[in-house]
Protein backbone atom coordinates (compact mmCIF):
# COMPACT_ATOMS: atom_id res chain seq x y z
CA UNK A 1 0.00 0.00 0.00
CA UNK A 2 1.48 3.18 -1.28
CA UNK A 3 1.23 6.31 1.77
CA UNK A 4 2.84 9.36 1.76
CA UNK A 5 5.34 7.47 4.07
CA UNK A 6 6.13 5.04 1.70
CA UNK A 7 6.52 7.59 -1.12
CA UNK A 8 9.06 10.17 1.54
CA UNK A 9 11.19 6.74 2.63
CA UNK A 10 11.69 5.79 -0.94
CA UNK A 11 14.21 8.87 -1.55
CA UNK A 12 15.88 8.08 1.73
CA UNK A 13 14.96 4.64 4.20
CA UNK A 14 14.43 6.74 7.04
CA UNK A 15 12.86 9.74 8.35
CA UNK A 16 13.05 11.93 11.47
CA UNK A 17 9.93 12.86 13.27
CA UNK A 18 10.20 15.79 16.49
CA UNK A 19 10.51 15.70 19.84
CA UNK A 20 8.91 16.49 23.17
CA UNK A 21 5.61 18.77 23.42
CA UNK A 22 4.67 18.87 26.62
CA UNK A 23 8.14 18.79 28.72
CA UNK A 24 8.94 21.92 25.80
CA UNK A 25 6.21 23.66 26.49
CA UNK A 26 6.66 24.00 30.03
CA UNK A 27 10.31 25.47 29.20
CA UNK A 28 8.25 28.21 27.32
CA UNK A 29 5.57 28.74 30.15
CA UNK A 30 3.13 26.10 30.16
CA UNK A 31 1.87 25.66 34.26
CA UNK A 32 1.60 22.48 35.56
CA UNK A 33 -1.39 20.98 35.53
CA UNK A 34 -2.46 22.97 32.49
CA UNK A 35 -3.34 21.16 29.26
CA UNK A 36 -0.89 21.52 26.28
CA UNK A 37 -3.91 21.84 24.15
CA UNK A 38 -5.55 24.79 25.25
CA UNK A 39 -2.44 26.70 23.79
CA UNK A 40 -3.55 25.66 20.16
CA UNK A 41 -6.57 28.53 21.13
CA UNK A 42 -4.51 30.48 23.95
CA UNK A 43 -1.19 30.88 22.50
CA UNK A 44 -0.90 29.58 18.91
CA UNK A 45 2.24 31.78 18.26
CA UNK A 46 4.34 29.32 20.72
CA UNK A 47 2.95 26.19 19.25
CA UNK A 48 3.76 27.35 16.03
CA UNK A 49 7.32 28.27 17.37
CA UNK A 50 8.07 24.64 18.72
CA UNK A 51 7.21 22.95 15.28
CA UNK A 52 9.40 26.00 13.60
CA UNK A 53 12.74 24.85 16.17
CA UNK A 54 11.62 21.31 14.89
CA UNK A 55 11.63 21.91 11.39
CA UNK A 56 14.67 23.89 11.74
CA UNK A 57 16.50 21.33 13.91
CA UNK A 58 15.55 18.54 11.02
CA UNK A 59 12.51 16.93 11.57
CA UNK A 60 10.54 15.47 8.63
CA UNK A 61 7.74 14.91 10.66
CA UNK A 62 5.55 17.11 13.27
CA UNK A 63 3.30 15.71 15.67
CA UNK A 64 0.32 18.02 15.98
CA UNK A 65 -0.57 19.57 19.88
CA UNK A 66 -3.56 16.90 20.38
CA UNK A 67 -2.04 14.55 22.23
CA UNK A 68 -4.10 14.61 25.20
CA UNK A 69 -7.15 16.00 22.70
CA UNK A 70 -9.82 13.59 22.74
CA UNK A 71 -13.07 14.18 24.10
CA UNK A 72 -12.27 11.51 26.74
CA UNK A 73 -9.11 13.50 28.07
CA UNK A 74 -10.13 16.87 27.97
CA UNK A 75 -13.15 15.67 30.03
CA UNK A 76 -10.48 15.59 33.14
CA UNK A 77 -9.81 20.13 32.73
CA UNK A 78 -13.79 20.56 31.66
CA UNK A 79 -13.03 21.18 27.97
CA UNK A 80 -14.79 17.94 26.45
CA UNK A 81 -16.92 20.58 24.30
CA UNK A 82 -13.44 22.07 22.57
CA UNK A 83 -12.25 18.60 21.33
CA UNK A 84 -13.07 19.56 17.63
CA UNK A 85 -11.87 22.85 18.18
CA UNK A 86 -8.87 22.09 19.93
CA UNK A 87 -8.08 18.84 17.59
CA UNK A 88 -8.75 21.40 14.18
CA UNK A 89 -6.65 24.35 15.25
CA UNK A 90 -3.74 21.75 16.05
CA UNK A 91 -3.54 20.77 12.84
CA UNK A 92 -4.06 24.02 10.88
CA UNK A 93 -0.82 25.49 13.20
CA UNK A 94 1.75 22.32 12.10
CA UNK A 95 0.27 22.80 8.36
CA UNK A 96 1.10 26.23 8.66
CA UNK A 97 4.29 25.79 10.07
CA UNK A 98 4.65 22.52 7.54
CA UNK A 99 3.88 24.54 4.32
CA UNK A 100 6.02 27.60 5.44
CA UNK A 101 9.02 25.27 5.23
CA UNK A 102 11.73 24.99 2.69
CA UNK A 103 11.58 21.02 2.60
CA UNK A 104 8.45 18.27 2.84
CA UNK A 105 7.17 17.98 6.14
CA UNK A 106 4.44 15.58 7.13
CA UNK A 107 1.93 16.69 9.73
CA UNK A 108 0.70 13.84 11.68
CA UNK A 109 -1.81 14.06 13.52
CA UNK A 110 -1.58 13.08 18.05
CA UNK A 111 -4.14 10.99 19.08
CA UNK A 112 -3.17 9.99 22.67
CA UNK A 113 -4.73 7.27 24.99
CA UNK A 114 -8.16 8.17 26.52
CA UNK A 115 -7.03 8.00 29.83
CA UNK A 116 -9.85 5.52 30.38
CA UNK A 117 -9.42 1.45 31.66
CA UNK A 118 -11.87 -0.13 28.94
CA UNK A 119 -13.64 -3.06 29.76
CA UNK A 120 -13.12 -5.77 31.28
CA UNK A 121 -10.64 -3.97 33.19
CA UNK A 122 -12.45 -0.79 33.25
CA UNK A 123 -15.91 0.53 33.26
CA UNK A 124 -15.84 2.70 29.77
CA UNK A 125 -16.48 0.46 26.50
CA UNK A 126 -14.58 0.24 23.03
CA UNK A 127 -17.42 1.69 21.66
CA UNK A 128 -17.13 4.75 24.04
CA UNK A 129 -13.48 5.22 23.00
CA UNK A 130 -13.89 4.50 19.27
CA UNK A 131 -16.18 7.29 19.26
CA UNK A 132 -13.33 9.77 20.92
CA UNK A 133 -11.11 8.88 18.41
CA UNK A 134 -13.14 9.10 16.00
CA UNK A 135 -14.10 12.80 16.49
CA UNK A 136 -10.56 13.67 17.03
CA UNK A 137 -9.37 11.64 14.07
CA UNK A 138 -12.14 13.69 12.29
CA UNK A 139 -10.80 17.24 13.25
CA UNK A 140 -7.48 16.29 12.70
CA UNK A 141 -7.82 15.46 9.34
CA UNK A 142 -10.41 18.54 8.80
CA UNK A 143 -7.44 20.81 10.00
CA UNK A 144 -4.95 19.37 7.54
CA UNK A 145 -2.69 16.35 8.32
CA UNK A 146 -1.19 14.33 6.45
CA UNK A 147 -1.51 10.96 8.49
CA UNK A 148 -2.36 10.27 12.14
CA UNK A 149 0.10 8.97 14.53
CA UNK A 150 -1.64 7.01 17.78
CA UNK A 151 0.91 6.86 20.41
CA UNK A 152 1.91 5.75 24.03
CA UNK A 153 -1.02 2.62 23.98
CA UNK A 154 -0.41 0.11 25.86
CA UNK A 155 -3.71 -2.57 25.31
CA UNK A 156 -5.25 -4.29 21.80
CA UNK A 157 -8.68 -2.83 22.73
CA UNK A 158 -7.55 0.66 22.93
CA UNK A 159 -5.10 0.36 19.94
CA UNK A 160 -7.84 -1.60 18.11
CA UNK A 161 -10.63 1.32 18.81
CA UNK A 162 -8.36 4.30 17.76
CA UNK A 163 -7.24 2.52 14.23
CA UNK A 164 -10.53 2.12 13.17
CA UNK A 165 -11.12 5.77 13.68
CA UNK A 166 -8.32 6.50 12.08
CA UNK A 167 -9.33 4.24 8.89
CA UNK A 168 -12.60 6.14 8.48
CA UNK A 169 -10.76 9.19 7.74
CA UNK A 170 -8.67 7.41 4.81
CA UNK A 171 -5.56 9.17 5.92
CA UNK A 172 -2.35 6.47 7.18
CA UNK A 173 -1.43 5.68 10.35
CA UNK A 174 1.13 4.80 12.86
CA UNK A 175 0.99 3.17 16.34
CA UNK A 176 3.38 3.17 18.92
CA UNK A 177 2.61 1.28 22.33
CA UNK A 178 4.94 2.49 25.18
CA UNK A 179 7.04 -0.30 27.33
CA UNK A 180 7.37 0.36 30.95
CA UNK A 181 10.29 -0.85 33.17
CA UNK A 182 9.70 -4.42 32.94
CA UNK A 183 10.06 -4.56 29.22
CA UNK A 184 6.13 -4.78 28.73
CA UNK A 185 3.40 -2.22 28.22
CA UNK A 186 1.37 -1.99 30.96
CA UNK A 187 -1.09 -4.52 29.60
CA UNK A 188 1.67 -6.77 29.30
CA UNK A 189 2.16 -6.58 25.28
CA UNK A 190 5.85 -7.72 24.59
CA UNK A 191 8.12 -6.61 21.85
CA UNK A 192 8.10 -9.40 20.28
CA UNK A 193 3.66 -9.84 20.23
CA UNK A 194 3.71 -6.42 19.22
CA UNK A 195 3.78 -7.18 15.68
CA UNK A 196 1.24 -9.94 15.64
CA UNK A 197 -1.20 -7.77 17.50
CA UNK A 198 -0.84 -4.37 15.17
CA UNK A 199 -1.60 -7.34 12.43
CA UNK A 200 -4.96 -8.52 13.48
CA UNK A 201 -5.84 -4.81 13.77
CA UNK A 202 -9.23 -3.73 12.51
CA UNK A 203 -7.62 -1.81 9.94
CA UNK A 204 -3.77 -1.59 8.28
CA UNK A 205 -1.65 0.35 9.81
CA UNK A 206 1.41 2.05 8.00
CA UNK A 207 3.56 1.75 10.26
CA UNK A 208 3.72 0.72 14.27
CA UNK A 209 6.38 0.68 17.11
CA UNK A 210 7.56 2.62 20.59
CA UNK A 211 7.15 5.70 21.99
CA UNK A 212 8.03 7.11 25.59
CA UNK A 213 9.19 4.52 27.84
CA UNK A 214 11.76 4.35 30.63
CA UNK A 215 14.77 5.82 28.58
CA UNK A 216 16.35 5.74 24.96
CA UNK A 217 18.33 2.59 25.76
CA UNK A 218 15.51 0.35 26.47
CA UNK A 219 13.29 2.27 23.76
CA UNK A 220 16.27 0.71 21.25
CA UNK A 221 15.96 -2.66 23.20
CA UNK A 222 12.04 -2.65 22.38
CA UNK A 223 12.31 -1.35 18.91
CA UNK A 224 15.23 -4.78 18.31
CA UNK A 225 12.51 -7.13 20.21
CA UNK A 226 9.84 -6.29 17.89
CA UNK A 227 11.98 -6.37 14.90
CA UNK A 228 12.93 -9.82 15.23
CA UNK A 229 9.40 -10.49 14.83
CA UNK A 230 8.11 -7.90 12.34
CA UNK A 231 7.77 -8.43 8.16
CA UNK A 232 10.98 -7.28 6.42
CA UNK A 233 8.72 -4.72 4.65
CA UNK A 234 7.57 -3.20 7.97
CA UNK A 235 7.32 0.78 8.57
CA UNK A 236 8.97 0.74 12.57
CA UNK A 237 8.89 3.67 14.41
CA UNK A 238 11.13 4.85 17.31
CA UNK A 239 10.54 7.37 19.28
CA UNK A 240 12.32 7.73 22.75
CA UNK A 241 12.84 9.76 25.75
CA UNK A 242 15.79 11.24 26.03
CA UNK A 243 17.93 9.22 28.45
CA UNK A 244 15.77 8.34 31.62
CA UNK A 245 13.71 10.78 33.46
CA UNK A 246 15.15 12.06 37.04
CA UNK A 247 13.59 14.01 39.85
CA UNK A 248 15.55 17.15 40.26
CA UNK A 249 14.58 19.92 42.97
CA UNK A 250 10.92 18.86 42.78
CA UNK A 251 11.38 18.35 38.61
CA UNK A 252 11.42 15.62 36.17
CA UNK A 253 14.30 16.38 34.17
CA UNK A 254 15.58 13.73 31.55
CA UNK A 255 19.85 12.50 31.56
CA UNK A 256 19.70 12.48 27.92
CA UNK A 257 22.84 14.73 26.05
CA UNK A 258 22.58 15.66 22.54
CA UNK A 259 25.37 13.17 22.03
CA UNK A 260 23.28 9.94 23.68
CA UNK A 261 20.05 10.59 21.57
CA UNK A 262 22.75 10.91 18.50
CA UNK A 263 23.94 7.27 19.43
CA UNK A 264 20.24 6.38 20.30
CA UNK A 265 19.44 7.48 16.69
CA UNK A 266 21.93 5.93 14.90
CA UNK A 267 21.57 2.61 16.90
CA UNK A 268 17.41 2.60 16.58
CA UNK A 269 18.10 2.37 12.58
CA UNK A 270 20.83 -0.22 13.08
CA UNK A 271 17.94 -1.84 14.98
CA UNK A 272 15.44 -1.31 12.06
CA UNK A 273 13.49 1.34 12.66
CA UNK A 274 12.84 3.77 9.89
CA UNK A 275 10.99 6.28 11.16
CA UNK A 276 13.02 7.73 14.58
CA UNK A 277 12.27 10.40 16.88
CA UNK A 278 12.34 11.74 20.49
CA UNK A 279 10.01 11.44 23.23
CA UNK A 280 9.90 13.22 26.27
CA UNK A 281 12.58 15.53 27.34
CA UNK A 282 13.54 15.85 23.51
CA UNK A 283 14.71 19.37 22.80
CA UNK A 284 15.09 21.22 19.21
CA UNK A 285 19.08 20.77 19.72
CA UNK A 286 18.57 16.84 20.74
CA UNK A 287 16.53 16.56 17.29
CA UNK A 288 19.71 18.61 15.39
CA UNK A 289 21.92 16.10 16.96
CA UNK A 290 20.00 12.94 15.65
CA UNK A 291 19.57 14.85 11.96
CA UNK A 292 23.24 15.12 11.98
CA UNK A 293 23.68 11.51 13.15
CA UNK A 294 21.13 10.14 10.87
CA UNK A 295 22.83 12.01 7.93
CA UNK A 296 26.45 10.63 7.94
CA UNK A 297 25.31 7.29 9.24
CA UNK A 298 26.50 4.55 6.99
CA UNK A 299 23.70 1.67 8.56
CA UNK A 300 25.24 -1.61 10.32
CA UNK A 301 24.55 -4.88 11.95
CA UNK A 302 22.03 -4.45 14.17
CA UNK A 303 23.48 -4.17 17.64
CA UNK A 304 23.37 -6.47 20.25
CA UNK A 305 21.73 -5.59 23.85
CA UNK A 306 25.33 -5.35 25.25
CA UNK A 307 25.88 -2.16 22.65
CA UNK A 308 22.83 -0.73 23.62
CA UNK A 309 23.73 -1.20 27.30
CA UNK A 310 26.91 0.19 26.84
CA UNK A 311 26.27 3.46 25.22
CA UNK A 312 22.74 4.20 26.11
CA UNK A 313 22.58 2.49 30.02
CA UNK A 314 20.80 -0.28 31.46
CA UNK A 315 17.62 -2.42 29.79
CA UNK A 316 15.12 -4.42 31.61
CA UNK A 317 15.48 -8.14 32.78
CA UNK A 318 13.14 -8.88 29.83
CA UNK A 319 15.17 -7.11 27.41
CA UNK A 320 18.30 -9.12 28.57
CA UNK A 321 16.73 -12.28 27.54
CA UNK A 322 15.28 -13.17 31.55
CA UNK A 323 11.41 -13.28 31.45
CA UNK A 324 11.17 -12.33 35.55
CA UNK A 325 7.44 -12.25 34.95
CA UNK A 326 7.09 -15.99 33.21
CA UNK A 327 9.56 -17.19 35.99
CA UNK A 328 7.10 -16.41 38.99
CA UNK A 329 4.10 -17.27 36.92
CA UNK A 330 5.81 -20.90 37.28
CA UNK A 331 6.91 -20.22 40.82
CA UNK A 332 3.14 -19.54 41.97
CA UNK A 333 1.82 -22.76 39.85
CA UNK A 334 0.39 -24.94 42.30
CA UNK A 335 2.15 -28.62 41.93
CA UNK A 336 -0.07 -31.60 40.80
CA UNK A 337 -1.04 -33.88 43.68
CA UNK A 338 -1.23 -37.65 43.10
């Protein structure tokens, strides 16, 4: 299936999508607490600035300022009415921002998680969320992106409800889940299931991988896992925090250098992932960094967990080959009696 991703990594078998929003934004003003989205209304001029410092800094792709934008979300600061509004003016800022450039830049469109458990876990249905996404994916696509780019899932049901949104609008899209500490996302999808599960989808997805996460090395850990299980033809996307978030003086502030997320860039292709980017704590000079890295790289072997460990830090147990989880589930197994 031919996408405007598969058309932009045809001239070059990778691109580089942004950085942070929210952990950005706060370094321009944004109060805690407040929702990144109400600046698409309240301060467009900033939004606009960060994708202009991405552009600038090398990014071929933008994520709009909707991450946290469906109706579901914004129900938690009293702004459920503004999800159109918020989700269209999003997108109309990047496309500015996109068409003012000298270069192609794709605008893809944040859809985050609801914030809601769904059921059985939970008390809100698929249906429920399908029908968030679907209004954001909507609005989105009304405001002018190019594709839509789910991120930081972590079940099939959710993942499931926001592609089918997304395929009602015709326009591609990505999915990244994000893997916690223990080398699973929180529903307890593994690298290595990842690619089954994006494959039984509702709809096709263009391309699918990690976001977010404990840190950049095991973010290139993950991205390895599910390429040993992923079609040679696959679109995988990595997209990392820069190093590993730290509590300093009351703040989360993340280790990562500009010279760490250069290594994490160049070893996340070596891993196979074509379309890499930074998470949270990714700045406009982090993103410069990776362009540069990403521009004189000359691809390799892709590296094995003791590379990774060695110039990005530690990985989880699960990442290191020990399943800690599978181990106790046989611990706790009650023995046959005779």
């Amino acid at each position: 299936m031919t996408t405007v991703l598969t058309e932009r990594l045809a001239d070059r078998g990778w691109l580089l999508a942004d950085g942070a929003t929210g952990s950005n934004y706060m370094r321009m003003g944004l109060k805690p607490g407040e929702p990144p989205e109400n600046w698409n209304l309240d301060k467009p001029g900033r939004v606009r600035e960060l994708h202009r410092q991405f552009i600038e800094a090398g990014a071929d792709i933008i994520l709009t300022n909707s991450f946290g934008g469906s109706r579901r979300r914004l129900m938690l600061h009293g702004a459920a009415d503004k999800a159109v509004e918020y989700n269209t003016q999003a997108a109309r800022l990047a496309r500015e921002e996109a068409e003012a450039a000298e270069r192609p830049v794709l605008v893809a469109g944040s859809m985050g998680p609801t914030g809601d458990l769904l059921e059985p876990l939970g008390e809100v249905t698929v249906e429920t969320a399908y029908e968030a996404f679907a209004e954001q994916a909507r609005a989105l696509k009304a405001g002018g992106a190019d594709l839509l780019w789910i991120e930081t899932l972590s079940s099939e049901e959710e993942s499931g409800a926001a592609v089918r949104a997304a395929a009602e609008t015709g326009l591609p899209a990505i999915v990244t889940l994000s893997f916690d500490s223990g080398g699973r996302t929180m529903m307890g999808i593994k690298p290595e299931d990842w690619p089954a599960v994006a494959a039984r989808l509702p709809a096709p997805v263009a391309g699918f991988g990690a976001n977010c996460g404990v840190g950049a090395a095991e973010l290139v850990a993950t991205v390895l896992g599910i390429g040993r299980a992923a079609p040679d033809d696959a679109i995988v996307v990595a997209k990392g925090n820069c190093g590993v978030p730290e509590m300093v003086d009351g703040e989360i502030q993340y280790s990562g250098t500009p010279s760490l997320m250069a290594d994490y860039a160049r070893l996340a292709r070596d891993a196979g992932a074509r379309i890499i980017g930074g998470c949270c704590g990714t700045t406009p000079e982090h993103l410069r960094s990776m362009r540069e890295a990403l521009d004189s790289h000359e691809p390799g072997p892709a590296p094995t967990i003791e590379t990774v460990m060695e110039k990005l830090g530690d990985v989880s147990k699960l990442a290191r080959g020990i399943d800690a989880a599978a181990e106790a589930k046989k611990r706790r197994k009650p023995k046959a009696t005779v």
